[in-house]
C-alpha atoms as a PDB file:
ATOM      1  CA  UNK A   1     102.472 133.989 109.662  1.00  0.00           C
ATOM      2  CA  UNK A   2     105.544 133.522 111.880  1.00  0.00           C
ATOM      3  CA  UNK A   3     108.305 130.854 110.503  1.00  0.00           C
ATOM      4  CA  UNK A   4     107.870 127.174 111.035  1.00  0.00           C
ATOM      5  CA  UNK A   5     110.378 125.853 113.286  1.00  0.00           C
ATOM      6  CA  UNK A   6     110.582 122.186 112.402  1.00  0.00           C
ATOM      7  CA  UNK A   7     112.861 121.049 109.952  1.00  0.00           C
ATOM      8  CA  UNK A   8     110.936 120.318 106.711  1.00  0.00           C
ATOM      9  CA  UNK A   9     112.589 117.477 104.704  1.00  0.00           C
ATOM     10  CA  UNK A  10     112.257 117.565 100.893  1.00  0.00           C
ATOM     11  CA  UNK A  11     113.152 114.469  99.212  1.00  0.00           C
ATOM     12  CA  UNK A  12     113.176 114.676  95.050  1.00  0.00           C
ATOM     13  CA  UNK A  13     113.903 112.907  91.705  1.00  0.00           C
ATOM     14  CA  UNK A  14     112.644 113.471  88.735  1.00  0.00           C
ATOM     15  CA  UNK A  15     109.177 115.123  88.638  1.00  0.00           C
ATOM     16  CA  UNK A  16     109.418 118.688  88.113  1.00  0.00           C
ATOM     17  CA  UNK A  17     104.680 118.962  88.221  1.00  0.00           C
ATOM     18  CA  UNK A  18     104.309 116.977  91.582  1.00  0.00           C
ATOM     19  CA  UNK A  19     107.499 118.420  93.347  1.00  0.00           C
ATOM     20  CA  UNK A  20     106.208 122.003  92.156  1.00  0.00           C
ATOM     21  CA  UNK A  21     103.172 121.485  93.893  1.00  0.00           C
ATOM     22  CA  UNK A  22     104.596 120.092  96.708  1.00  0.00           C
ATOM     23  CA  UNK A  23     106.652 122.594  97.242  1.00  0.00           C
ATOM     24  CA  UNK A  24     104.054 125.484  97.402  1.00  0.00           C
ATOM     25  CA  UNK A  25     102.509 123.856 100.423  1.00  0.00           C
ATOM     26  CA  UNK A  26     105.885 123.788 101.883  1.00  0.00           C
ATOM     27  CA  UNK A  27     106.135 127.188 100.442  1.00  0.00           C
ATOM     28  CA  UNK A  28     102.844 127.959 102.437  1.00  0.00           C
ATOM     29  CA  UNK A  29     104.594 127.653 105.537  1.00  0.00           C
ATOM     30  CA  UNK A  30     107.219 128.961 105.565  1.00  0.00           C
ATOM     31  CA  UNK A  31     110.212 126.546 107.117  1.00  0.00           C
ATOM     32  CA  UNK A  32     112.978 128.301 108.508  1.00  0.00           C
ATOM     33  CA  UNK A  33     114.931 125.186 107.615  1.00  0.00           C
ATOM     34  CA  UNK A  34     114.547 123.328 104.788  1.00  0.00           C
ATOM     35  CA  UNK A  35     117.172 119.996 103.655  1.00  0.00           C
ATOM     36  CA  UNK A  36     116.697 118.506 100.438  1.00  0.00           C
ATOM     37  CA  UNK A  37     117.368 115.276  98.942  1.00  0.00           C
ATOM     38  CA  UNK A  38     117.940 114.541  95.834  1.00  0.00           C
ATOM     39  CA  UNK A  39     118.346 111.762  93.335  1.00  0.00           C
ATOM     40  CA  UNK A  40     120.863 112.113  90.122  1.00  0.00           C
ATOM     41  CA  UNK A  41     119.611 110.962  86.833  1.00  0.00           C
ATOM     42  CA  UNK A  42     119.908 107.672  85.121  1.00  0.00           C
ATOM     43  CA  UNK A  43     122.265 107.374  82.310  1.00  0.00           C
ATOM     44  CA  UNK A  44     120.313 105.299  80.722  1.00  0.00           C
ATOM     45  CA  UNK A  45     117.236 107.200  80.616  1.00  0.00           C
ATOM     46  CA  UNK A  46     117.097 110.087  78.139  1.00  0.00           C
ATOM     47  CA  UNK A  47     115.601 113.122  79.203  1.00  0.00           C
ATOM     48  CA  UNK A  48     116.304 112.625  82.784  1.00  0.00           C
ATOM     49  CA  UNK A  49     118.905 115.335  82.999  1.00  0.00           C
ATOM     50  CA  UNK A  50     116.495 117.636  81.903  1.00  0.00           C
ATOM     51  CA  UNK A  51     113.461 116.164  84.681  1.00  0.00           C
ATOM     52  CA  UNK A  52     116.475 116.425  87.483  1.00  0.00           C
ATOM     53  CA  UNK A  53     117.527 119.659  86.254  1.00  0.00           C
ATOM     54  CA  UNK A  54     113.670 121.423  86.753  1.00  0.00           C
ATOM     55  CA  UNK A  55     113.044 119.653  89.687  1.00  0.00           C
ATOM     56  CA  UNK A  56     116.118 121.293  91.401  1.00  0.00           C
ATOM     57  CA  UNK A  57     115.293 124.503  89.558  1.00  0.00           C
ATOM     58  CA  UNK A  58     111.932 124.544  92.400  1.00  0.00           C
ATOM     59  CA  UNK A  59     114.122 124.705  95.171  1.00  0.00           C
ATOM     60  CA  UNK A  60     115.721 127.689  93.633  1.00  0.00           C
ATOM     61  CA  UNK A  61     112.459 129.614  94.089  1.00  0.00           C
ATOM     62  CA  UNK A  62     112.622 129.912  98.309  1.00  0.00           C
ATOM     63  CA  UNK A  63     111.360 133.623  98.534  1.00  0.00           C
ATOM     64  CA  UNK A  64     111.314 133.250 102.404  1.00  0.00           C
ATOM     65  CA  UNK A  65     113.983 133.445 105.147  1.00  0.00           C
ATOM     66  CA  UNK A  66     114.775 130.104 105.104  1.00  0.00           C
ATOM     67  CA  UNK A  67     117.950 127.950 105.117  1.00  0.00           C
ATOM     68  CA  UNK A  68     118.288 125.577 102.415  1.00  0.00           C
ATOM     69  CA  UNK A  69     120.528 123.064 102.700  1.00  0.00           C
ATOM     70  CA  UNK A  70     120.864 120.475  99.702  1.00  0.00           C
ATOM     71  CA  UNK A  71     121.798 117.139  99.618  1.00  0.00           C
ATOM     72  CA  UNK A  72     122.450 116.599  95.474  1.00  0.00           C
ATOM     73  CA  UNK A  73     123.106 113.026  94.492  1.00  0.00           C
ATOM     74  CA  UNK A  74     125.307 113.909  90.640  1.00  0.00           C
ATOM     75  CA  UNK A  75     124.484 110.350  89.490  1.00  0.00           C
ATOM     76  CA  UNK A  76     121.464 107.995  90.122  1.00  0.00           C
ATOM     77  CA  UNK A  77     122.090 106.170  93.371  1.00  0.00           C
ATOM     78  CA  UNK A  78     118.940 104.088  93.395  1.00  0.00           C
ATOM     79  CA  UNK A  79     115.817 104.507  95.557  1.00  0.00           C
ATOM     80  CA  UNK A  80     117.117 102.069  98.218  1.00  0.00           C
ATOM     81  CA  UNK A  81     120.504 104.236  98.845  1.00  0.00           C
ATOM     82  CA  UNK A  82     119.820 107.845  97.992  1.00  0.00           C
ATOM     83  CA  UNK A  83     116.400 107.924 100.492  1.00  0.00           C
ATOM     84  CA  UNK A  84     118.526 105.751 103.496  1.00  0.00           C
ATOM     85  CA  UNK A  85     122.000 107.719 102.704  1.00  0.00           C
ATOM     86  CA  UNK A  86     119.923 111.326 102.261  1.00  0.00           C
ATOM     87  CA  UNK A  87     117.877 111.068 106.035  1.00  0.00           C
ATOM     88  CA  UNK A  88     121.070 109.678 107.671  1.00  0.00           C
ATOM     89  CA  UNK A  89     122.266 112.872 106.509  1.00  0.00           C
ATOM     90  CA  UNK A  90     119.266 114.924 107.576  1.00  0.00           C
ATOM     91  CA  UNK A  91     119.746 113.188 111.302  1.00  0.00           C
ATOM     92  CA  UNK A  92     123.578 113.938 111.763  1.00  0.00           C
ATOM     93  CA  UNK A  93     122.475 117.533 111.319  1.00  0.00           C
ATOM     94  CA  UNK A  94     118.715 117.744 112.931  1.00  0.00           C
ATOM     95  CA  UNK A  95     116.962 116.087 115.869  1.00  0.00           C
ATOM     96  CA  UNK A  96     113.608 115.950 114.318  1.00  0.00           C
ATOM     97  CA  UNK A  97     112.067 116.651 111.315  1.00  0.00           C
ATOM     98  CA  UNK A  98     109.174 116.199 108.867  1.00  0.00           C
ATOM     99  CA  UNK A  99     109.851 114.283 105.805  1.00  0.00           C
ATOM    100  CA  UNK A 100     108.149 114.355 102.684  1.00  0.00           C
ATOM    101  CA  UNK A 101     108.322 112.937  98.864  1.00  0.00           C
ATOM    102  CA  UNK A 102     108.107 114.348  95.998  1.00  0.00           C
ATOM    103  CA  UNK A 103     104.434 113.224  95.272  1.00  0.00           C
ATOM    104  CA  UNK A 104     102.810 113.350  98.722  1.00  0.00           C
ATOM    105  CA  UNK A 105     100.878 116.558  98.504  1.00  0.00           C
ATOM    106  CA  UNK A 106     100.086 117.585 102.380  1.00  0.00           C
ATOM    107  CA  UNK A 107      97.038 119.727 103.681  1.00  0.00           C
ATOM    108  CA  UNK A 108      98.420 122.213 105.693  1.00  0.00           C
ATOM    109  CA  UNK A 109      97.434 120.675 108.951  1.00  0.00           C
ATOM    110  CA  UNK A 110      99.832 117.937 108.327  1.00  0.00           C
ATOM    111  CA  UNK A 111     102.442 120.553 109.104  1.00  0.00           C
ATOM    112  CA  UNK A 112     100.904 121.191 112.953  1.00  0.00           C
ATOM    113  CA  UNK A 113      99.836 117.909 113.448  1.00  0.00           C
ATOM    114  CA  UNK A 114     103.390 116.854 113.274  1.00  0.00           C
ATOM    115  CA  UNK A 115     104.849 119.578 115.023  1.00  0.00           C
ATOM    116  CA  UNK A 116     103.016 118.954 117.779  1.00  0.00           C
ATOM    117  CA  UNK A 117     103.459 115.458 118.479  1.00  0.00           C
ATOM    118  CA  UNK A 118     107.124 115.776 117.719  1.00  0.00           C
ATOM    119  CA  UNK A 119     107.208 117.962 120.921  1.00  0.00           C
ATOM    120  CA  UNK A 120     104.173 116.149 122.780  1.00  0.00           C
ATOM    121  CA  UNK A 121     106.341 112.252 122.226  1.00  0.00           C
ATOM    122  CA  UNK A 122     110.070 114.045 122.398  1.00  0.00           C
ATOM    123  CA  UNK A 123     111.138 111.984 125.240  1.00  0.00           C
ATOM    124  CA  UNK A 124     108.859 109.006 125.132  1.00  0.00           C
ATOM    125  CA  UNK A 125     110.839 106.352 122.919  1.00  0.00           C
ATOM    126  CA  UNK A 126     107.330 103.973 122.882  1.00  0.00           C
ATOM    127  CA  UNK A 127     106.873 106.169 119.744  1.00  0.00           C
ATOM    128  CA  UNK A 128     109.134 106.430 116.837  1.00  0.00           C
ATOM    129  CA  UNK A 129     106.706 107.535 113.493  1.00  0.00           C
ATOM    130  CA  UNK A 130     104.483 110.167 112.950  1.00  0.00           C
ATOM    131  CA  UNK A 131     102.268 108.918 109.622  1.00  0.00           C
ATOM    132  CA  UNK A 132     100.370 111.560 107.672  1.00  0.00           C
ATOM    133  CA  UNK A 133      97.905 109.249 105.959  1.00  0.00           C
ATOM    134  CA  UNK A 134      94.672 107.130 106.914  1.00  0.00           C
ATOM    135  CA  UNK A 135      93.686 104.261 105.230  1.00  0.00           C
ATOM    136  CA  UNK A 136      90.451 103.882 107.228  1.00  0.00           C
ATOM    137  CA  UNK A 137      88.143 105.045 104.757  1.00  0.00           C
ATOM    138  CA  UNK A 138      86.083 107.246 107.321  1.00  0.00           C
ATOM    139  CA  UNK A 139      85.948 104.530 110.445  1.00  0.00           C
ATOM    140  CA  UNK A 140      87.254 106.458 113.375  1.00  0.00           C
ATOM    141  CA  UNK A 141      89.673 104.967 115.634  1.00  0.00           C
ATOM    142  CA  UNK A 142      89.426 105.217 119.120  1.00  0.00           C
ATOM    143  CA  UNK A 143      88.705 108.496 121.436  1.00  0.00           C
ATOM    144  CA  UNK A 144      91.410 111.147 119.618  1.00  0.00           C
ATOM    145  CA  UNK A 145      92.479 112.965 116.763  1.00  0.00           C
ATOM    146  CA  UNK A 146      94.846 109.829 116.023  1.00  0.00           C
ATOM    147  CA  UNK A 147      95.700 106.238 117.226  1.00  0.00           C
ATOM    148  CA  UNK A 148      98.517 103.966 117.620  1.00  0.00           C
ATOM    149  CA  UNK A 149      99.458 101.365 115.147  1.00  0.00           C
ATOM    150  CA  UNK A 150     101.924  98.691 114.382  1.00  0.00           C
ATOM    151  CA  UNK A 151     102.167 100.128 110.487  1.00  0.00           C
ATOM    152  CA  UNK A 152     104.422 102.836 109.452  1.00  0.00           C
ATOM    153  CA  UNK A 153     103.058 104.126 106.931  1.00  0.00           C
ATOM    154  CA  UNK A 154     105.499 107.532 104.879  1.00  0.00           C
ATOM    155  CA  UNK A 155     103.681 109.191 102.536  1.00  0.00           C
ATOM    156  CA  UNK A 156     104.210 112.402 104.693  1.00  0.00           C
ATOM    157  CA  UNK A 157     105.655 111.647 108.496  1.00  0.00           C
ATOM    158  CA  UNK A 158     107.548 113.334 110.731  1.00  0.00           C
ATOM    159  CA  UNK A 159     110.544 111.312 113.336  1.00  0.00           C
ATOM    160  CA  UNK A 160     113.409 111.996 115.836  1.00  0.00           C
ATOM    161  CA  UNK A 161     116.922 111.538 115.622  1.00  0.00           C
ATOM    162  CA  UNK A 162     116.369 109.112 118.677  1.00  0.00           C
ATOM    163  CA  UNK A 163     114.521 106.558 116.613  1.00  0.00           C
ATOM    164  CA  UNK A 164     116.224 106.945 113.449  1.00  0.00           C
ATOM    165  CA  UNK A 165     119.375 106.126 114.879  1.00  0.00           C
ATOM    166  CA  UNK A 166     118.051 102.558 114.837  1.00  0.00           C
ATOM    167  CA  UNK A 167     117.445 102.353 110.928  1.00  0.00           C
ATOM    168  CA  UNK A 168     119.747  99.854 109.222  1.00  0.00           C
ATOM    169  CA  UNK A 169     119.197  99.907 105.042  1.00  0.00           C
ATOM    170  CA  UNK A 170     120.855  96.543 105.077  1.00  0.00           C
ATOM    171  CA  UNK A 171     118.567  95.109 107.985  1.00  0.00           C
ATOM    172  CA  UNK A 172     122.092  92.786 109.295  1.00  0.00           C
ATOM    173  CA  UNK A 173     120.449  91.827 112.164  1.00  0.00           C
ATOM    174  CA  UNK A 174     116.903  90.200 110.198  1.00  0.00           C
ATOM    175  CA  UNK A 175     118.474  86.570 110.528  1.00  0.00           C
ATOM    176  CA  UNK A 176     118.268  86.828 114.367  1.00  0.00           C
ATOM    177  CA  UNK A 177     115.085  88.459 113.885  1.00  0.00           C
ATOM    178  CA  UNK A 178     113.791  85.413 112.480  1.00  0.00           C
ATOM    179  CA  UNK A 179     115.514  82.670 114.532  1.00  0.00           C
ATOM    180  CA  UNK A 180     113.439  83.732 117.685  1.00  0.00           C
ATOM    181  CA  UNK A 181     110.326  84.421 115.228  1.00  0.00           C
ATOM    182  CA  UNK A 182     109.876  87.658 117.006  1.00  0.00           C
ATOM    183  CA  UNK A 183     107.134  89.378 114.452  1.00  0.00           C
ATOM    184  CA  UNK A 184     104.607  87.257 116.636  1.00  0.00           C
ATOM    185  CA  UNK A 185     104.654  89.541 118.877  1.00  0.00           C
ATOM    186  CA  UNK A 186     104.140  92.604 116.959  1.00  0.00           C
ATOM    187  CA  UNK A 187     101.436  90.870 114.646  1.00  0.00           C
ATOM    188  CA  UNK A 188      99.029  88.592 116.027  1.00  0.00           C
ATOM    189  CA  UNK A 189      97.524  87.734 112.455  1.00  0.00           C
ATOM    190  CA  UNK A 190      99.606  84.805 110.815  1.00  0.00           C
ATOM    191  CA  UNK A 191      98.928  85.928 107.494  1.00  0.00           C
ATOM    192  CA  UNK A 192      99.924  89.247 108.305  1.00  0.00           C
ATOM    193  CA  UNK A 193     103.296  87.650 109.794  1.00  0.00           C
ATOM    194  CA  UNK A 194     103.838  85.528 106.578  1.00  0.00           C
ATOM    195  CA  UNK A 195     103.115  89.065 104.302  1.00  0.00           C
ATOM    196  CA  UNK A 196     105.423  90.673 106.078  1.00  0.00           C
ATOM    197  CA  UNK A 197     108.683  87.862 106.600  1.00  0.00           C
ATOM    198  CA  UNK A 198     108.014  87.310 102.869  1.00  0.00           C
ATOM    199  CA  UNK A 199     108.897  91.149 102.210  1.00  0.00           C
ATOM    200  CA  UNK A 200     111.276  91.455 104.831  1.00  0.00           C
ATOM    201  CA  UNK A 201     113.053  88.478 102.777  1.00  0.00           C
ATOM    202  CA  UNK A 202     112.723  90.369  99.610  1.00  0.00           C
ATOM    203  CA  UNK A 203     114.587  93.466 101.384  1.00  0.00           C
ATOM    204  CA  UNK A 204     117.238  91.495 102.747  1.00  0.00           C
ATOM    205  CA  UNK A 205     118.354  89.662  99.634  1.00  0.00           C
ATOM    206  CA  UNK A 206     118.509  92.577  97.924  1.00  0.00           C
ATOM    207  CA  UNK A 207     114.934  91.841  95.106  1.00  0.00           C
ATOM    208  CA  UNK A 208     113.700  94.996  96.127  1.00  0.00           C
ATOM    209  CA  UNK A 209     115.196  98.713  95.458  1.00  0.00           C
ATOM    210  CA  UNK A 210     113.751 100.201  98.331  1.00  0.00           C
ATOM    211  CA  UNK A 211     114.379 101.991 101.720  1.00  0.00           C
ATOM    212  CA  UNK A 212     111.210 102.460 103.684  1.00  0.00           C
ATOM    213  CA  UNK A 213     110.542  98.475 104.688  1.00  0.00           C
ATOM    214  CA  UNK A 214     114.129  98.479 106.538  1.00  0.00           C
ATOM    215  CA  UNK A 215     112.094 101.600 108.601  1.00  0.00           C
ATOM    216  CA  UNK A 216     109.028  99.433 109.385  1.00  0.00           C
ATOM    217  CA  UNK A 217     111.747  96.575 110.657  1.00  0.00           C
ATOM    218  CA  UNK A 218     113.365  99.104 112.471  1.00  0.00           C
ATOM    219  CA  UNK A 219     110.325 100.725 114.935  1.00  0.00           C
ATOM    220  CA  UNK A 220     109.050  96.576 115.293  1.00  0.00           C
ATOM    221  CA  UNK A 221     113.001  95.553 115.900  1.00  0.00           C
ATOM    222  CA  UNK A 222     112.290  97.784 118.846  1.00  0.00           C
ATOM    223  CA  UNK A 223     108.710  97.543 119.885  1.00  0.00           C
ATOM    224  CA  UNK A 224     108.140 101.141 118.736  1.00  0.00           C
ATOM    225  CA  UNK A 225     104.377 102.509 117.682  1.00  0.00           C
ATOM    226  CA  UNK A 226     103.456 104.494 114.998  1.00  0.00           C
ATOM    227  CA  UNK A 227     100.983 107.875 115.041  1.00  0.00           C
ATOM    228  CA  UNK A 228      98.438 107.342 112.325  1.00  0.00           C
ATOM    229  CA  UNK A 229      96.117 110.153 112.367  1.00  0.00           C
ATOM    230  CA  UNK A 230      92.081 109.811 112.072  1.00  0.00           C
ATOM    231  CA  UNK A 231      91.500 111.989 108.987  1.00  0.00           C
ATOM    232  CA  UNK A 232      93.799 111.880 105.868  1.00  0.00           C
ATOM    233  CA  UNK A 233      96.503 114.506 106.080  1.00  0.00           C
ATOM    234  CA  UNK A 234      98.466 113.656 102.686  1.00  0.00           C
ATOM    235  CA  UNK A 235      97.739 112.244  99.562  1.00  0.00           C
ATOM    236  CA  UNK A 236      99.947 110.351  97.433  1.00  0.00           C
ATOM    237  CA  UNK A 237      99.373 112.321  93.852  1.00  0.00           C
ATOM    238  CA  UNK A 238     102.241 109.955  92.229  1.00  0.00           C
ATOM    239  CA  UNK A 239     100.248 106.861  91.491  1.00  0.00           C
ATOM    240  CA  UNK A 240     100.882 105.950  87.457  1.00  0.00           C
ATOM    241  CA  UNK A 241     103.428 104.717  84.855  1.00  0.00           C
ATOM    242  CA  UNK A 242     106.204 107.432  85.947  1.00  0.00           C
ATOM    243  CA  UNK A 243     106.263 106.204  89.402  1.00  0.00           C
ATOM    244  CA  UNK A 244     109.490 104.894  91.315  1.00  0.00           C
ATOM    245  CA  UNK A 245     107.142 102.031  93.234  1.00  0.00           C
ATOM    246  CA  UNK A 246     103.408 102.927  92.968  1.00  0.00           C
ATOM    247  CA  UNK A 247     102.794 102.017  89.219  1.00  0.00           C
ATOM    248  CA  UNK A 248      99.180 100.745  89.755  1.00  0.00           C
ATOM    249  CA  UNK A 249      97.067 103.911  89.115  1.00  0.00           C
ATOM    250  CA  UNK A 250      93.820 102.317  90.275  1.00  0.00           C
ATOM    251  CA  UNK A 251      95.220 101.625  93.500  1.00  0.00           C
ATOM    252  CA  UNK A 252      92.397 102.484  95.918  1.00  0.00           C
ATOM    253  CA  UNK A 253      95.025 104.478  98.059  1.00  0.00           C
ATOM    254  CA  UNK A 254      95.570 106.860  94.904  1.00  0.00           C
ATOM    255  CA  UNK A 255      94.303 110.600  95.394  1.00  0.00           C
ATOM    256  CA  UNK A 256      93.135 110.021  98.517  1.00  0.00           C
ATOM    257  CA  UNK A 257      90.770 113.417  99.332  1.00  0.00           C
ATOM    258  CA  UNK A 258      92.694 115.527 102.011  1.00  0.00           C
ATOM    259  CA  UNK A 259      91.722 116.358 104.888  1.00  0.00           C
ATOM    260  CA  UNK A 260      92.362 118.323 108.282  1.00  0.00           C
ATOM    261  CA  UNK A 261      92.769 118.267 111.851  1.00  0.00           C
ATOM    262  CA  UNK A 262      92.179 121.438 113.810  1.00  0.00           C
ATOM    263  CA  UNK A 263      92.615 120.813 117.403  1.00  0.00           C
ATOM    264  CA  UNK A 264      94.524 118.011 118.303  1.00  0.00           C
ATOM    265  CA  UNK A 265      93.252 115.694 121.299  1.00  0.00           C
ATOM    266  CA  UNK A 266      95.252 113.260 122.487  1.00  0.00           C
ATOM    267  CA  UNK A 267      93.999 109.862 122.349  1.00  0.00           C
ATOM    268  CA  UNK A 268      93.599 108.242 126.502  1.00  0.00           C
ATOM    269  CA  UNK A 269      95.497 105.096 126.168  1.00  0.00           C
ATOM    270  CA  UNK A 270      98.548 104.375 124.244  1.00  0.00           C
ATOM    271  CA  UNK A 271      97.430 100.653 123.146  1.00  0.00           C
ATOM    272  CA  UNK A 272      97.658  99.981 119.328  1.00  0.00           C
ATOM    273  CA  UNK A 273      94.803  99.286 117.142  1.00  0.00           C
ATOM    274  CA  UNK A 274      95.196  95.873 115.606  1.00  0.00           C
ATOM    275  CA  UNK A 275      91.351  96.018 114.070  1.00  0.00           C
ATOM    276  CA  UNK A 276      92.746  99.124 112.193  1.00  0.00           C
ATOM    277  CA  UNK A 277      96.268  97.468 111.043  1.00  0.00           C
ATOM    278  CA  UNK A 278      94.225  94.352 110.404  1.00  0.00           C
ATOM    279  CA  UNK A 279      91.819  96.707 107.771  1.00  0.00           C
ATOM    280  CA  UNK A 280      94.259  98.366 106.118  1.00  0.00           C
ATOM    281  CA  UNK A 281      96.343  94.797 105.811  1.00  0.00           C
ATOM    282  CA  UNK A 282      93.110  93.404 104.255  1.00  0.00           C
ATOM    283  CA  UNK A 283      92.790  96.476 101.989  1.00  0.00           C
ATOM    284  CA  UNK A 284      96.116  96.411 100.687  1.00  0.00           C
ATOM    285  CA  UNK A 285      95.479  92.916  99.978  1.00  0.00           C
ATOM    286  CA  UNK A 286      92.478  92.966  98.380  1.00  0.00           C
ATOM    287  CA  UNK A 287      91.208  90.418 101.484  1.00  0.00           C
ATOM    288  CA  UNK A 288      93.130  87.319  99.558  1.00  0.00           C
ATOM    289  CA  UNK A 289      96.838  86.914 101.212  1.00  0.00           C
ATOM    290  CA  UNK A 290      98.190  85.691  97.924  1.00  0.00           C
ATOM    291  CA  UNK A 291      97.714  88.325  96.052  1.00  0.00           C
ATOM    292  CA  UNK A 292      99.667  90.526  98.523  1.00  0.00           C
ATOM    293  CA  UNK A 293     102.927  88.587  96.570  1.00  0.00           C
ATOM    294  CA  UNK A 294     101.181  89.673  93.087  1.00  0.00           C
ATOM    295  CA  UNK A 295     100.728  93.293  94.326  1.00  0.00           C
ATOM    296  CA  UNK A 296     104.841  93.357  95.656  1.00  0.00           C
ATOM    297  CA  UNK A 297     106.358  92.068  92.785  1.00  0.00           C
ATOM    298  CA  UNK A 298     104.035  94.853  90.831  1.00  0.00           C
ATOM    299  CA  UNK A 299     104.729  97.819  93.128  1.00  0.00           C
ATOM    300  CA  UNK A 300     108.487  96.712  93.400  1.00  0.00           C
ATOM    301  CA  UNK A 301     109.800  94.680  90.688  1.00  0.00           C
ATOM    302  CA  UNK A 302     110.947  97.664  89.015  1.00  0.00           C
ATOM    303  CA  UNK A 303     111.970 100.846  89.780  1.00  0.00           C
ATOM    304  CA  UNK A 304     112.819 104.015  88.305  1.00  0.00           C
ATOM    305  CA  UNK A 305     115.758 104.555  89.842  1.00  0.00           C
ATOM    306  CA  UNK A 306     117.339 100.875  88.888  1.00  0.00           C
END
């Protein structure tokens, strides 16, 4: 098969099993680029040398004309500033790419799906996230192979430069977010509003080690949409005790079965879905509001990296 042109992103830590098989479906097709990321270890962690060590010991295995370029962190730098410092890298050098984590195994469609509608949306800054993932649990949305959303979601996505350039890790501007209350007009569900300004919060006072809610702030800061496909194009295989964030193993979005999408249409109006961000909300949830807190300070109270 000829090379794939897009820019495959390959961000690592610790977990030489998952990145290995990660890495043979990136293997499978063949980037001709290929920028990785990586954490250092923890000094207070014994035997993370070692993990770091044969996790960058995969990327030494490239058998195809590709050019690597690596992005090696000698020390831990946390999850929050490794991920946001690493793809501010990736977008001083590349004007799109694919990103994906160390345990988000794709199907190979994933990998056309996103190259696609990287060049289909190229020029139309409504949308800034391609999401791999569906949390729909078979209920098709709308008329196309995908649908537009208000959530983010990165367990395998693809961006632009163009939207990226908006990303701020330390979210400066959230206080004047707030003053004008302007999530009302991205989510019409109070609760969903209070779940999110309550996270948002977290982020911003620095509870929570992580990079990917100061994305979701981000595309809304701007009125962006997000891609979320209608069959599940990557599943998160990293679900259990050695997990930077998702440490609840019976999760319902653990192992989610893969699946594909062969010819792409193109859904016929560019509206988003709020009866699918509204289900996934509720799943992630588990319907009561309060225990979205619980679940947060679970997923994110501690993490590897720290």
């Amino acid at each position: 098969m000829p090379p794939f042109e897009v820019p495959i992103v390959f961000l690592v830590f610790n977990r030489p099993d998952s990145t290995a098989l990660v890495f043979e479906e990136i293997r499978r097709i063949k980037p001709r680029k290929l920028l990785v990321v990586a954490d250092g270890p923890r000094s207070d962690r014994p035997g993370d040398v070692e993990k770091c060590t044969n996790v960058r010991s995969v990327i030494e295995q490239v058998d195809w004309p590709c050019e690597v370029i690596k992005n090696y962190a000698e020390s831990n730098m946390g999850c929050k500033r490794r991920v946001a410092s690493g793809l501010d890298w990736v977008f001083d050098q590349v004007d799109e790419a694919i990103i994906l984590e160390d345990d988000c195994l794709p199907d190979k469609s994933f990998f056309t799906f996103c190259e696609q509608l990287l060049a289909y949306y190229r020029y139309d800054e409504r949308i800034m996230h391609i999401g791999g993932v569906n949390f729909q649990f078979g209920a098709i949305r709308g008329d196309g192979s995908y649908y537009f959303s208000h959530l983010n979601h990165v367990w395998g996505w693809a961006t632009w430069k163009r939207a990226w350039k908006f990303y701020d890790v330390d979210m400066t501007s959230y206080p004047n977010f707030c003053e004008y209350y302007n999530l009302k007009n991205v989510l019409p569900d109070k609760k969903m509003q209070g779940a999110w300004l309550e996270s948002f919060k977290q982020v911003y006072d620095n509870q929570l080690d992580t990079w990917d809610y100061q994305w979701t702030y981000a595309i809304w800061q701007q009125n962006g949409l997000s891609i979320t496909p209608n069959a599940n194009l990557v599943s998160n295989i990293g679900f259990g005790c050695g997990a930077t964030h998702t440490i609840d193993s019976d999760n319902p979005f653990a192992d989610v079965s893969l699946e594909s999408i062969i010819d792409l249409v193109h859904p016929m109006f560019m509206v988003p879905d709020l009866a699918a961000d509204e289900f996934t909300f509720r799943a992630q949830t588990r319907i009561n509001p309060s225990k979205y807190f619980q679940w947060i300070k679970r997923q994110f109270g501690r993490c590897k990296h720290a």
